[in-house]
C-alpha atoms as a PDB file:
ATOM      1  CA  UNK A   1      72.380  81.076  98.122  1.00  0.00           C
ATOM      2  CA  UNK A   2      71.697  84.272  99.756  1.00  0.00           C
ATOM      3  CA  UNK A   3      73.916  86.675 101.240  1.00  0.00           C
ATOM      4  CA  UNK A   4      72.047  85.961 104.695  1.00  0.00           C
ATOM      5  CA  UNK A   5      72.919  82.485 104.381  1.00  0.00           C
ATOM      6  CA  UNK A   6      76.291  83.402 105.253  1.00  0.00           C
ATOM      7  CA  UNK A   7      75.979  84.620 108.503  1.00  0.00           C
ATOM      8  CA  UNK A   8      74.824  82.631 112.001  1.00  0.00           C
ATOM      9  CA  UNK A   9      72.025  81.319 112.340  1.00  0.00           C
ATOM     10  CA  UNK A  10      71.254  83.275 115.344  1.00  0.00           C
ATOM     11  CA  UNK A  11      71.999  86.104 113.338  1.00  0.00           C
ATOM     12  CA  UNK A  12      69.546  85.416 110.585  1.00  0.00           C
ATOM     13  CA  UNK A  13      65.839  86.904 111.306  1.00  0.00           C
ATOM     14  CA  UNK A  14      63.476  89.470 109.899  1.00  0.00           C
ATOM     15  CA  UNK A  15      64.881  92.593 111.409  1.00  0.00           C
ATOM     16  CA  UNK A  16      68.328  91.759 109.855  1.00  0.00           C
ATOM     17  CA  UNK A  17      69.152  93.994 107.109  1.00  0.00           C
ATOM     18  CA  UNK A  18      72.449  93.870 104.871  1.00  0.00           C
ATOM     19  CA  UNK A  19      73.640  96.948 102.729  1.00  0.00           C
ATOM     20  CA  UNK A  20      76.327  96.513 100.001  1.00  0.00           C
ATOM     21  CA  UNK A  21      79.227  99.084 100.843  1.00  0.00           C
ATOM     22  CA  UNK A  22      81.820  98.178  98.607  1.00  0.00           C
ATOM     23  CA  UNK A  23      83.679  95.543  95.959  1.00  0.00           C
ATOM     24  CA  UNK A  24      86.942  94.175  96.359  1.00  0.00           C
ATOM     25  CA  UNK A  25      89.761  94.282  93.977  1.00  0.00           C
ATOM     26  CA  UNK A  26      89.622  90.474  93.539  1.00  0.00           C
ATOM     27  CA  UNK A  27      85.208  90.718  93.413  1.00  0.00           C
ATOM     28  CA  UNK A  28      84.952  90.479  97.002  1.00  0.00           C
ATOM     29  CA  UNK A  29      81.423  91.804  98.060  1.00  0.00           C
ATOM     30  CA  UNK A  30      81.417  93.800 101.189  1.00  0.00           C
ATOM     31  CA  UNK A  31      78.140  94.269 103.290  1.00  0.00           C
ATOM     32  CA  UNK A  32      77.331  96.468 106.375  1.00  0.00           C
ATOM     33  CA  UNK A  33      75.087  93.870 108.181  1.00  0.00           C
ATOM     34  CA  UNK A  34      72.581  94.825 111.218  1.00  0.00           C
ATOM     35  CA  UNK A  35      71.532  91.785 113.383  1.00  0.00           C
ATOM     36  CA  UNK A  36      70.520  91.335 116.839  1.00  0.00           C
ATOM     37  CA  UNK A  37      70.691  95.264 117.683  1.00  0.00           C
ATOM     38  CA  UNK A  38      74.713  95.456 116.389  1.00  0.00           C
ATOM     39  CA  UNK A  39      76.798  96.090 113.229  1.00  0.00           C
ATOM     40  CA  UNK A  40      78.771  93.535 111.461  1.00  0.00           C
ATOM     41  CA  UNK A  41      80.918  93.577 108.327  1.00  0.00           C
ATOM     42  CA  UNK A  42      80.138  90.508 106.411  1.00  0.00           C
ATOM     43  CA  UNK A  43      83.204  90.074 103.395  1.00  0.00           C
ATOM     44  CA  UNK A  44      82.265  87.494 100.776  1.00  0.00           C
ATOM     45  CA  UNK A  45      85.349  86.428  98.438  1.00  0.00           C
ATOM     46  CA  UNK A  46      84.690  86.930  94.963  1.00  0.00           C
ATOM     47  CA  UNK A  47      84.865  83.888  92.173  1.00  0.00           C
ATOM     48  CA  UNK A  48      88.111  84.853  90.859  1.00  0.00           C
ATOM     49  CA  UNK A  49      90.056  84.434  94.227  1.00  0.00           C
ATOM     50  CA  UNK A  50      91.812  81.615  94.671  1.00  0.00           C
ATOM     51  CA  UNK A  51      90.689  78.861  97.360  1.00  0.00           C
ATOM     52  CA  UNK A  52      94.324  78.599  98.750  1.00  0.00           C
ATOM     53  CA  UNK A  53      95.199  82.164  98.871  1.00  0.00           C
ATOM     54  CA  UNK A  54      92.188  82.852 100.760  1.00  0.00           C
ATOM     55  CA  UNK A  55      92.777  80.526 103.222  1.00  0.00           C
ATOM     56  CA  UNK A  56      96.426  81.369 104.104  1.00  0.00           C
ATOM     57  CA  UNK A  57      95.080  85.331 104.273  1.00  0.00           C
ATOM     58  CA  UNK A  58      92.329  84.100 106.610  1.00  0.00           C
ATOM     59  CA  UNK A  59      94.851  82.232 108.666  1.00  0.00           C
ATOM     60  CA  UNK A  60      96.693  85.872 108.815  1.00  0.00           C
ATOM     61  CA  UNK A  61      93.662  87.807 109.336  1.00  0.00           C
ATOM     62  CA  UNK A  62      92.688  85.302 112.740  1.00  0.00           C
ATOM     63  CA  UNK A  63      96.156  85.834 113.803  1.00  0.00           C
ATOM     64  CA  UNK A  64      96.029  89.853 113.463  1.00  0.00           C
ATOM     65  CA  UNK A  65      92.978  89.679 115.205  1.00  0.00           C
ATOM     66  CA  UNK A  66      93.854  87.817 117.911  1.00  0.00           C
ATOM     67  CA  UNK A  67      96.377  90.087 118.524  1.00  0.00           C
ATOM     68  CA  UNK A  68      94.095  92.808 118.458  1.00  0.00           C
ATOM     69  CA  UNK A  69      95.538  94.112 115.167  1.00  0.00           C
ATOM     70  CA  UNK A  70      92.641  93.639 113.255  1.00  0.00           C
ATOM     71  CA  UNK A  71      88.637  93.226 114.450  1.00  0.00           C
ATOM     72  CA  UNK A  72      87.665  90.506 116.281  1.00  0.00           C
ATOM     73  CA  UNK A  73      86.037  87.607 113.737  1.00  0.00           C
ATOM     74  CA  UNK A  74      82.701  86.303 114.842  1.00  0.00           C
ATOM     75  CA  UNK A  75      81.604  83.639 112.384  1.00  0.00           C
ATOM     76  CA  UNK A  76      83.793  82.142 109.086  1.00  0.00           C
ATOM     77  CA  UNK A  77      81.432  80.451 106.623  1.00  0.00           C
ATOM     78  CA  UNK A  78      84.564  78.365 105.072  1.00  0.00           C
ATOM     79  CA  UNK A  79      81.912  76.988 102.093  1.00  0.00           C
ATOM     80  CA  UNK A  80      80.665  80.433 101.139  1.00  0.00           C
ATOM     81  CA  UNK A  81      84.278  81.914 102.057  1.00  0.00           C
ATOM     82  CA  UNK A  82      82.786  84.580 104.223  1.00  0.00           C
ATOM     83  CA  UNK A  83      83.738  85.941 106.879  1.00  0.00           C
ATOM     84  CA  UNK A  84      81.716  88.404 109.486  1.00  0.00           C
ATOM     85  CA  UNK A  85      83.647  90.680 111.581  1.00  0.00           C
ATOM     86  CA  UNK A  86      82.846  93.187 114.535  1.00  0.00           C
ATOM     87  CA  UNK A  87      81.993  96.706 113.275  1.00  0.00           C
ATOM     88  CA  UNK A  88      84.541  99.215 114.187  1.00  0.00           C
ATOM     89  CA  UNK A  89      83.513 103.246 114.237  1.00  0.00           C
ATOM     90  CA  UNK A  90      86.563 104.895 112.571  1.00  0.00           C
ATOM     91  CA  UNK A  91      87.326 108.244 114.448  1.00  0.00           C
ATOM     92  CA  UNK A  92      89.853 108.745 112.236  1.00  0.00           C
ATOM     93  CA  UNK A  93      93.619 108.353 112.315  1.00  0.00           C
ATOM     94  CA  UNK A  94      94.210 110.788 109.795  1.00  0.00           C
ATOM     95  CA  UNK A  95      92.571 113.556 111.999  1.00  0.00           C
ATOM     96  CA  UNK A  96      94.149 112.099 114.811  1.00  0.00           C
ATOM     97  CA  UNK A  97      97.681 112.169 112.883  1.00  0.00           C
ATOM     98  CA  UNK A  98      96.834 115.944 111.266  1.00  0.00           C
ATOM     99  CA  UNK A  99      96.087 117.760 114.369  1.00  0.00           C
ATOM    100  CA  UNK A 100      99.439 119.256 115.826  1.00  0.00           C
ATOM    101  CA  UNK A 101      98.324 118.278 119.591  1.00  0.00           C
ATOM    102  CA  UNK A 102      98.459 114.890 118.868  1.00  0.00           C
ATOM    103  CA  UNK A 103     100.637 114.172 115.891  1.00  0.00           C
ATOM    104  CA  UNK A 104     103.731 113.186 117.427  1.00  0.00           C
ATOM    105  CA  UNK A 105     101.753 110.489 119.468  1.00  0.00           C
ATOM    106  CA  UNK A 106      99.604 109.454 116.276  1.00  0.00           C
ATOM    107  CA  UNK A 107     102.613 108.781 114.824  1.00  0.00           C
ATOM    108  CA  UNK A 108     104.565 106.707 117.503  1.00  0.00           C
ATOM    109  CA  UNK A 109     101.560 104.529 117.717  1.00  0.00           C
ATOM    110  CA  UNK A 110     101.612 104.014 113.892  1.00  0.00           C
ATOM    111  CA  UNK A 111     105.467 103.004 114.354  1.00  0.00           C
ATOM    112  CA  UNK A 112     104.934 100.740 116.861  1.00  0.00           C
ATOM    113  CA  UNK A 113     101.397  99.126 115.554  1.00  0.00           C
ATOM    114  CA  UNK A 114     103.977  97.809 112.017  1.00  0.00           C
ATOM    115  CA  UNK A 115     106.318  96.426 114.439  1.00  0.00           C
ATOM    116  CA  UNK A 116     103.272  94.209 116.362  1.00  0.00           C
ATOM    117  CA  UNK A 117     102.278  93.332 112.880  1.00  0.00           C
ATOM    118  CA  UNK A 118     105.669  91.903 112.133  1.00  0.00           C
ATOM    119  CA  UNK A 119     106.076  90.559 115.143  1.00  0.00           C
ATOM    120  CA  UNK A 120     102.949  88.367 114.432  1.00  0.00           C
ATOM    121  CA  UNK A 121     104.271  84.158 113.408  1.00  0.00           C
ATOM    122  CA  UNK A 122     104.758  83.041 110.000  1.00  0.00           C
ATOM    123  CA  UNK A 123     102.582  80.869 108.887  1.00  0.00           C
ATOM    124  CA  UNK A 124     103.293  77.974 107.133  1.00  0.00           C
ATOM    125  CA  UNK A 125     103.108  77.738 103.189  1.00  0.00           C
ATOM    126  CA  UNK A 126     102.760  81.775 103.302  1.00  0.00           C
ATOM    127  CA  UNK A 127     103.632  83.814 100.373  1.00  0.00           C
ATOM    128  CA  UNK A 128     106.727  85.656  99.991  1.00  0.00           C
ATOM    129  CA  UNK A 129     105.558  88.678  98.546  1.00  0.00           C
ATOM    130  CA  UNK A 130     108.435  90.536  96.273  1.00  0.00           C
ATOM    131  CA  UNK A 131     107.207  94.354  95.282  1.00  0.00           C
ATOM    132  CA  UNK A 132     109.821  94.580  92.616  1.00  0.00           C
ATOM    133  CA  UNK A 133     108.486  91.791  90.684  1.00  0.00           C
ATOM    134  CA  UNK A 134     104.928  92.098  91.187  1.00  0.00           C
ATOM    135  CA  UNK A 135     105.681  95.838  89.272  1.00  0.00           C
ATOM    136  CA  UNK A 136     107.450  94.221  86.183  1.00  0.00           C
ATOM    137  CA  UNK A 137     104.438  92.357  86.054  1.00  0.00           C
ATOM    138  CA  UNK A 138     101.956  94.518  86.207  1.00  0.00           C
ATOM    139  CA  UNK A 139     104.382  97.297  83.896  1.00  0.00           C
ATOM    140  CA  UNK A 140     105.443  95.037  81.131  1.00  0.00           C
ATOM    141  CA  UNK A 141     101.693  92.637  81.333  1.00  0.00           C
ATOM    142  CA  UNK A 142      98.757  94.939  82.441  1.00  0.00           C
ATOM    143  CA  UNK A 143     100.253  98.096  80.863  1.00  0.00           C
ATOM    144  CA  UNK A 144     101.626  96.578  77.664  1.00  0.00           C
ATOM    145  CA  UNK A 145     100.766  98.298  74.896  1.00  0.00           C
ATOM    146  CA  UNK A 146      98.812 101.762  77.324  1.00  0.00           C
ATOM    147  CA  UNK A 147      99.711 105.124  75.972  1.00  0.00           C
ATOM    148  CA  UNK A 148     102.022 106.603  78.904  1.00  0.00           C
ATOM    149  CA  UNK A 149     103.773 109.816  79.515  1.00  0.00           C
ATOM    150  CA  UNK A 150     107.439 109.287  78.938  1.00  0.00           C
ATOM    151  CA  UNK A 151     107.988 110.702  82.815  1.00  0.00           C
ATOM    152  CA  UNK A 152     105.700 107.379  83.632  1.00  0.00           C
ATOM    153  CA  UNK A 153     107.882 105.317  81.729  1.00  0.00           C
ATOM    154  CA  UNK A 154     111.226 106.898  83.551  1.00  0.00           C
ATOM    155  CA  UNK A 155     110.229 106.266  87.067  1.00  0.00           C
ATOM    156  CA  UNK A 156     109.120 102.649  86.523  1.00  0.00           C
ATOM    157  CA  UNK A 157     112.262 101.881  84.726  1.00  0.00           C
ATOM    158  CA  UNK A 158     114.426 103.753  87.225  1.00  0.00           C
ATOM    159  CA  UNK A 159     113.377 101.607  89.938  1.00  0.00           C
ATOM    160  CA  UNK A 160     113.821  98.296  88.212  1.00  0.00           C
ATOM    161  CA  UNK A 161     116.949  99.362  86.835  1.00  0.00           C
ATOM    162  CA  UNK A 162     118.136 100.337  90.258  1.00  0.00           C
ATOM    163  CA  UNK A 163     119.891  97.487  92.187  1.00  0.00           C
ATOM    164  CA  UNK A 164     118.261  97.186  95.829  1.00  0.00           C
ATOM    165  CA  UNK A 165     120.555  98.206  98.167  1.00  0.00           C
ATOM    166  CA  UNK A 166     121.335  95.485 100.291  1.00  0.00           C
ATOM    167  CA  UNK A 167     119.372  94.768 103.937  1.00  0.00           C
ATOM    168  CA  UNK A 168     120.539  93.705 107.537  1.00  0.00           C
ATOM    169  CA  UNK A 169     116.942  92.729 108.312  1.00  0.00           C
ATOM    170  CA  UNK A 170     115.154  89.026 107.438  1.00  0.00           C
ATOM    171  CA  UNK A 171     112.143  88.931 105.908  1.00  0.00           C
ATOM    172  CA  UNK A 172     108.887  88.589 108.294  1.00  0.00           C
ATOM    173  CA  UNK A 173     105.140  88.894 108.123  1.00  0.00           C
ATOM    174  CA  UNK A 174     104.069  91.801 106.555  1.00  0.00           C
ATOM    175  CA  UNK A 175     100.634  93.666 105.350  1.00  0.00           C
ATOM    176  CA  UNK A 176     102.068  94.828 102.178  1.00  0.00           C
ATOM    177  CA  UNK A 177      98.954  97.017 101.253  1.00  0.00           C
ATOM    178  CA  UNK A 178      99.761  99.634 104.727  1.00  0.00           C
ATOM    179  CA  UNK A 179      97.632 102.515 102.616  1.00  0.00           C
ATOM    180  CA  UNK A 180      95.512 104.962 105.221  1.00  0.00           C
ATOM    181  CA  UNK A 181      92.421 103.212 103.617  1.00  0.00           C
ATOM    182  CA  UNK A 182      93.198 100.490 105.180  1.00  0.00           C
ATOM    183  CA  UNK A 183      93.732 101.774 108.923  1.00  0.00           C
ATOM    184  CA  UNK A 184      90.723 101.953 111.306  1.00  0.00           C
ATOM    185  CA  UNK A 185      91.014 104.099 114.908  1.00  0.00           C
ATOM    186  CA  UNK A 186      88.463 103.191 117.103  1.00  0.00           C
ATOM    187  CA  UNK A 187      90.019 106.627 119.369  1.00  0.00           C
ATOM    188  CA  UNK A 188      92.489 104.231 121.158  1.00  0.00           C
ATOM    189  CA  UNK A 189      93.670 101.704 118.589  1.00  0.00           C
ATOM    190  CA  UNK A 190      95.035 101.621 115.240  1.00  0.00           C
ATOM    191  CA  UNK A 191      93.225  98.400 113.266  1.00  0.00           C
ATOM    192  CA  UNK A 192      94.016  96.928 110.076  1.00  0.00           C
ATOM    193  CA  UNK A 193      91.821  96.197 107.300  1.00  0.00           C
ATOM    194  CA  UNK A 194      92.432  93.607 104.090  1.00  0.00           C
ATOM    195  CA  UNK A 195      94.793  91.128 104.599  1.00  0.00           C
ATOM    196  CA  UNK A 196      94.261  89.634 101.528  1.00  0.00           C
ATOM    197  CA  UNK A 197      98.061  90.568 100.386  1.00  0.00           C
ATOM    198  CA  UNK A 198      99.870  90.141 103.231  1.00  0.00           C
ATOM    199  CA  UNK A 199     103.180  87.820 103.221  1.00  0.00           C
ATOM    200  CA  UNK A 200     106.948  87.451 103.792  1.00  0.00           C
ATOM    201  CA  UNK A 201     108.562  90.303 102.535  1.00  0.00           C
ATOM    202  CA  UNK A 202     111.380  93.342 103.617  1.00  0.00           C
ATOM    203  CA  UNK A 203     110.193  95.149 106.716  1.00  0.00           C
ATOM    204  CA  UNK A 204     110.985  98.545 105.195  1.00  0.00           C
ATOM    205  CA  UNK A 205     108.158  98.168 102.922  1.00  0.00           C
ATOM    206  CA  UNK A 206     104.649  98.558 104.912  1.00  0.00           C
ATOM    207  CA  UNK A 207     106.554 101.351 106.340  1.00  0.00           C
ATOM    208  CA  UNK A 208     107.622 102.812 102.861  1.00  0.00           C
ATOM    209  CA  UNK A 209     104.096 102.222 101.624  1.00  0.00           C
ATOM    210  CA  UNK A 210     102.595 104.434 104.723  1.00  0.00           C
ATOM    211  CA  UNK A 211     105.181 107.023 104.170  1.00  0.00           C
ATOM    212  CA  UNK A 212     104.252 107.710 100.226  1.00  0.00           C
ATOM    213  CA  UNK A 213     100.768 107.310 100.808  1.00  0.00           C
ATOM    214  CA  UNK A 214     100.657 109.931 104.152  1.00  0.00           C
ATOM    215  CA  UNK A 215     103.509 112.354 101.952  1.00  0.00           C
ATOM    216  CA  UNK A 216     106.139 112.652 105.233  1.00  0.00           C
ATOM    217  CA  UNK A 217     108.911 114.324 104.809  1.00  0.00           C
ATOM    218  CA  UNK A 218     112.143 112.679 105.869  1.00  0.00           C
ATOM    219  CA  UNK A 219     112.378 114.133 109.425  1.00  0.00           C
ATOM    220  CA  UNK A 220     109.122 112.510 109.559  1.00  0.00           C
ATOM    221  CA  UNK A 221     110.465 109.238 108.030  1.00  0.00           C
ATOM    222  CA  UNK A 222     112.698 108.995 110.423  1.00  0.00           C
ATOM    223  CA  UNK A 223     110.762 109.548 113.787  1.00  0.00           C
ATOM    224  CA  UNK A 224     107.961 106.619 112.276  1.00  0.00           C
ATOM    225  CA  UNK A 225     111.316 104.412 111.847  1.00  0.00           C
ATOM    226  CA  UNK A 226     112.644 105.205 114.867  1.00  0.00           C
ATOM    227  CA  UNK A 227     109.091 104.866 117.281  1.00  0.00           C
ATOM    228  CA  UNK A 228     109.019 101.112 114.745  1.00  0.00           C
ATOM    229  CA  UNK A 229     112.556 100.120 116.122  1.00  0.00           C
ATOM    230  CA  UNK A 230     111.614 101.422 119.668  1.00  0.00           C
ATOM    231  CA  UNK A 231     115.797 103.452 119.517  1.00  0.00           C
ATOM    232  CA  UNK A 232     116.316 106.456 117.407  1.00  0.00           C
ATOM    233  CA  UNK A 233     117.533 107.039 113.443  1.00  0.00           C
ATOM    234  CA  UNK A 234     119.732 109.699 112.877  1.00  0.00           C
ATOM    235  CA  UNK A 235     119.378 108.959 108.961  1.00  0.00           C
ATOM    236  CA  UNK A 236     117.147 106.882 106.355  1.00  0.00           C
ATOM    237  CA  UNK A 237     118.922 103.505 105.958  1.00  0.00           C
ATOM    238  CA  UNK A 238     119.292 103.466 101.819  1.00  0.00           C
ATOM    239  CA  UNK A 239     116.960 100.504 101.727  1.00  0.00           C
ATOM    240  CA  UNK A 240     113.852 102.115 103.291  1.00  0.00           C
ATOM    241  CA  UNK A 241     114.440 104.822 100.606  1.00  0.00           C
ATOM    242  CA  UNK A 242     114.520 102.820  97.742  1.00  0.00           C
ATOM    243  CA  UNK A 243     111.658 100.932  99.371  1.00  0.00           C
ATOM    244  CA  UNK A 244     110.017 104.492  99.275  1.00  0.00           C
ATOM    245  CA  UNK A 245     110.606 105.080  95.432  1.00  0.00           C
ATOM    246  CA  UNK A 246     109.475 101.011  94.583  1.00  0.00           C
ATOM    247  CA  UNK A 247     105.912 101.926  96.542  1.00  0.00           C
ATOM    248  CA  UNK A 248     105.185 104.882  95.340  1.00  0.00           C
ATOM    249  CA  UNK A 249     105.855 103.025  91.708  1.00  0.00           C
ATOM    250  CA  UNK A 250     104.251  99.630  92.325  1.00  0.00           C
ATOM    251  CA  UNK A 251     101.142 102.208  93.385  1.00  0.00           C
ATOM    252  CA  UNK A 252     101.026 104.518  91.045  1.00  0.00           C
ATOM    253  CA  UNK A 253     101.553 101.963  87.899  1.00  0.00           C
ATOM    254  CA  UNK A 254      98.864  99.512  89.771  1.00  0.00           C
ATOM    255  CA  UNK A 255      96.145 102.654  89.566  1.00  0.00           C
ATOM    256  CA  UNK A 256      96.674 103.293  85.743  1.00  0.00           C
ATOM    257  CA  UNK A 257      96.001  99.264  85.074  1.00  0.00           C
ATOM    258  CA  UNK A 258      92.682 100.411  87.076  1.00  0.00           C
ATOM    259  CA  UNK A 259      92.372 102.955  84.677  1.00  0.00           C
ATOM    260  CA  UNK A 260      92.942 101.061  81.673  1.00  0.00           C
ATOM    261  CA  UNK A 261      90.191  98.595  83.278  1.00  0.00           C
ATOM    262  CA  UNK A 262      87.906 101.260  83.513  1.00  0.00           C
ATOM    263  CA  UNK A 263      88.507 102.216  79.342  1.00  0.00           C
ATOM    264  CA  UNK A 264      90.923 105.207  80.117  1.00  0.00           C
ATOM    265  CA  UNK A 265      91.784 106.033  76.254  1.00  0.00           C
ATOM    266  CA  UNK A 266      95.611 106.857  77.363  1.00  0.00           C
ATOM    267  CA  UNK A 267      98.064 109.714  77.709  1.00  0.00           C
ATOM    268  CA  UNK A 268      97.482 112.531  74.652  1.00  0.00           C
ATOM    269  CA  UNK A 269     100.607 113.765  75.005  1.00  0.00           C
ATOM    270  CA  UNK A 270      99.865 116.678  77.110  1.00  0.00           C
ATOM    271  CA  UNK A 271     100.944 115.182  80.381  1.00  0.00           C
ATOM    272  CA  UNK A 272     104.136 116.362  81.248  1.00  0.00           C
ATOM    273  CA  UNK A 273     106.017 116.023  84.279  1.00  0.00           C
ATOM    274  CA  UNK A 274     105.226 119.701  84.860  1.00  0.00           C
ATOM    275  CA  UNK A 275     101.447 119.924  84.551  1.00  0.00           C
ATOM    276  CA  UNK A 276     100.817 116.464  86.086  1.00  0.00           C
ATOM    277  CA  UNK A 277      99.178 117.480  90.040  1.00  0.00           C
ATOM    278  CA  UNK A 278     101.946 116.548  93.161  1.00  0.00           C
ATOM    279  CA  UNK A 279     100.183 113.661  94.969  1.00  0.00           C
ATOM    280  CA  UNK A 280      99.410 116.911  97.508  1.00  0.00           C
ATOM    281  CA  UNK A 281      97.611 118.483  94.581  1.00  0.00           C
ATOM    282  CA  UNK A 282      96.073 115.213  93.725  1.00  0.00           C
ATOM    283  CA  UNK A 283      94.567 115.241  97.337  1.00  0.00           C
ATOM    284  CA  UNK A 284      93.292 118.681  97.357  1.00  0.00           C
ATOM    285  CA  UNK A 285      91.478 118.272  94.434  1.00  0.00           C
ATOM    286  CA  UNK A 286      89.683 114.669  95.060  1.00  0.00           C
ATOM    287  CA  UNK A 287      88.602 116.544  98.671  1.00  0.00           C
ATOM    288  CA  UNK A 288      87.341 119.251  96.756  1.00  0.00           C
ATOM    289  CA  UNK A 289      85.192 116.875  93.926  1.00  0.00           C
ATOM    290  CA  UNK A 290      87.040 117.853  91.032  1.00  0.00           C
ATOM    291  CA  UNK A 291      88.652 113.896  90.869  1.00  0.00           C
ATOM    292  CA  UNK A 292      87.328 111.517  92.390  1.00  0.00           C
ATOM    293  CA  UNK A 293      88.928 107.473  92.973  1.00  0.00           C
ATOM    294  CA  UNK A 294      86.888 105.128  91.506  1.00  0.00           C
ATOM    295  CA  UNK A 295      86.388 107.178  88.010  1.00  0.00           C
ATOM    296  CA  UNK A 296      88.844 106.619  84.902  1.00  0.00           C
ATOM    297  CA  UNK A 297      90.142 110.033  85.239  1.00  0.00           C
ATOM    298  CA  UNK A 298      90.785 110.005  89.322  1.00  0.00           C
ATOM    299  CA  UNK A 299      92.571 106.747  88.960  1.00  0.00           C
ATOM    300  CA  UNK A 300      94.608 107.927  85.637  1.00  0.00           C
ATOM    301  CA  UNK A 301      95.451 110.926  87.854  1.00  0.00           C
ATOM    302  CA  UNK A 302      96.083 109.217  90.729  1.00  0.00           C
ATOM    303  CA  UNK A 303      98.754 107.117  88.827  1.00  0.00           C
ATOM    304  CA  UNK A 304     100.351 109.504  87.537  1.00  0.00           C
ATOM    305  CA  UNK A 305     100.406 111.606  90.588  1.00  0.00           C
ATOM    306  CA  UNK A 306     102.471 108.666  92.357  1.00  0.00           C
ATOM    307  CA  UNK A 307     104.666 108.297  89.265  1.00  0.00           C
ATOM    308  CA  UNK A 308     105.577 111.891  89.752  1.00  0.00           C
ATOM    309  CA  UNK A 309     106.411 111.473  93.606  1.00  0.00           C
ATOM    310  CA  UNK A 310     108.766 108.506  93.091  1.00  0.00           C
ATOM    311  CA  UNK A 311     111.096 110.692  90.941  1.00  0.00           C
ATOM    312  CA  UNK A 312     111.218 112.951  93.503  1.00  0.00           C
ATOM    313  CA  UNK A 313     112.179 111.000  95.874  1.00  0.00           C
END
């Protein structure tokens, strides 16, 4: 099989070329394809992923974009389990989000975008997805054993020593992976990329998840929550906060596994709270080259960097 062989046949011709641009978490190869005078994004799941699973998270990803949260699908190979979508031109949301003229809408679009996503149907059979457990997994399995910084240790272990604060709001259809990697602008609407997580789970959550990742502060919390519920917060419900403090851990603990995979020797006992970067700091140095994701050291970083936030908040 070749990777053309996934795509259409009208789609398949000399002048078609196909350029690797990334690899999935799971082994998923993803190709910029140029056919017929457009761009495509051909996703190919990788061995490890199970059959099932990628079934129910196509099932989600036709229903996001149907509703025109997520680009439109133009061909599903089911035997290959590929699947070619439109090419979207990101403009940006993070620019759009940064720049003070536009912020407050940026974010009131964000808000309400979450809320169309969880207004989107359960399917049936799909995963309930539970963020606390999927971090005692990953903390007492994948990190077994890893040399950590003893502030590491603290913020994992606050969280699943905390008890959740109880929630007025059922369970729906959520993203669960709501990181600004995953957002595409096309200048008018907010798309989302990689449903391969998505699942039942507590509201709060994709919100909590965009929150760590974009570092608001809580009057800015509260105005995303608030544009999401379409009536206004006065206050952070205790359940989106702990939410907060769970994503931030699940993250940061989830990036050190990625540095163990990539032969990270460990903490050498220099990493204190103190001298480990703010996830600000961790920013400003991966735009300026000095860490970059993808390298042992940007993901060990990176980790920790998240560790550090959930303690503060």
């Amino acid at each position: 099989m070749t990777i053309e062989d996934c795509l259409p046949a009208d789609l398949r011709a000399p002048t078609t070329t196909i350029t690797r641009i990334a690899a999935g978490m799971s082994g998923a190869g993803v190709y910029r394809v140029e056919a017929a005078g457009q761009p495509f994004v051909l996703k190919i799941a990788g061995e490890a992923e199970n059959d099932a699973d990628w079934r129910r998270a196509l099932h989600i990803q036709r229903l996001a974009a149907d509703a025109g949260l997520a680009p439109r699908i133009v061909h599903v190979d089911e035997a290959r389990r590929a699947v070619l979508t439109s090419f979207v031109a990101d403009r940006s949301f993070m620019a759009f989000y940064r720049d003070p003229r536009t912020h407050e809408a940026a974010l009131t679009q964000l808000g309400r975008t979450v809320r169309r996503i969880h207004a989107l149907p359960v399917p049936a059979g799909a995963h309930t997805r539970d963020p606390r457990e999927v971090l005692a997994q990953v903390w007492n399995g994948f990190l077994a054993g890893f040399a950590l910084p003893d502030f590491a240790r603290d913020a994992v272990q606050r969280v699943l020593a905390e008890e959740p604060p109880a929630s007025d709001r059922a369970r729906l259809l959520g993203h669960n992976d709501l990181n600004p990697t995953n957002l595409i602008y096309d200048g008018e609407t907010i798309l989302i990329l990689d449903w391969a997580t998505a699942g039942v789970m507590d509201p709060f959550y994709d919100l909590a998840v965009l929150c760590v990742f974009m570092r608001m502060d809580e009057g800015t919390c509260v105005r995303l929550l608030s544009a999401y519920d379409g009536s206004p917060f006065d206050r952070l419900p205790h359940r989106f906060q702990y939410n907060r403090r769970l994503a931030a851990a699940l993250a940061g603990s989830f990036q050190l596994h990625l540095a163990r995979q990539m032969k990270h020797a460990g903490a050498t006992g220099a990493e204190t709270l103190d001298s480990t970067p703010s996830l600000g700091e961790f920013y400003q140095r991966m735009m300026a080259g000095t860490l970059k994701i993808g390298t042992a050291d940007g993901q060990w970083w990176f980790g920790l960097a998240l560790l550090k936030e959930s303690l503060a908040l």
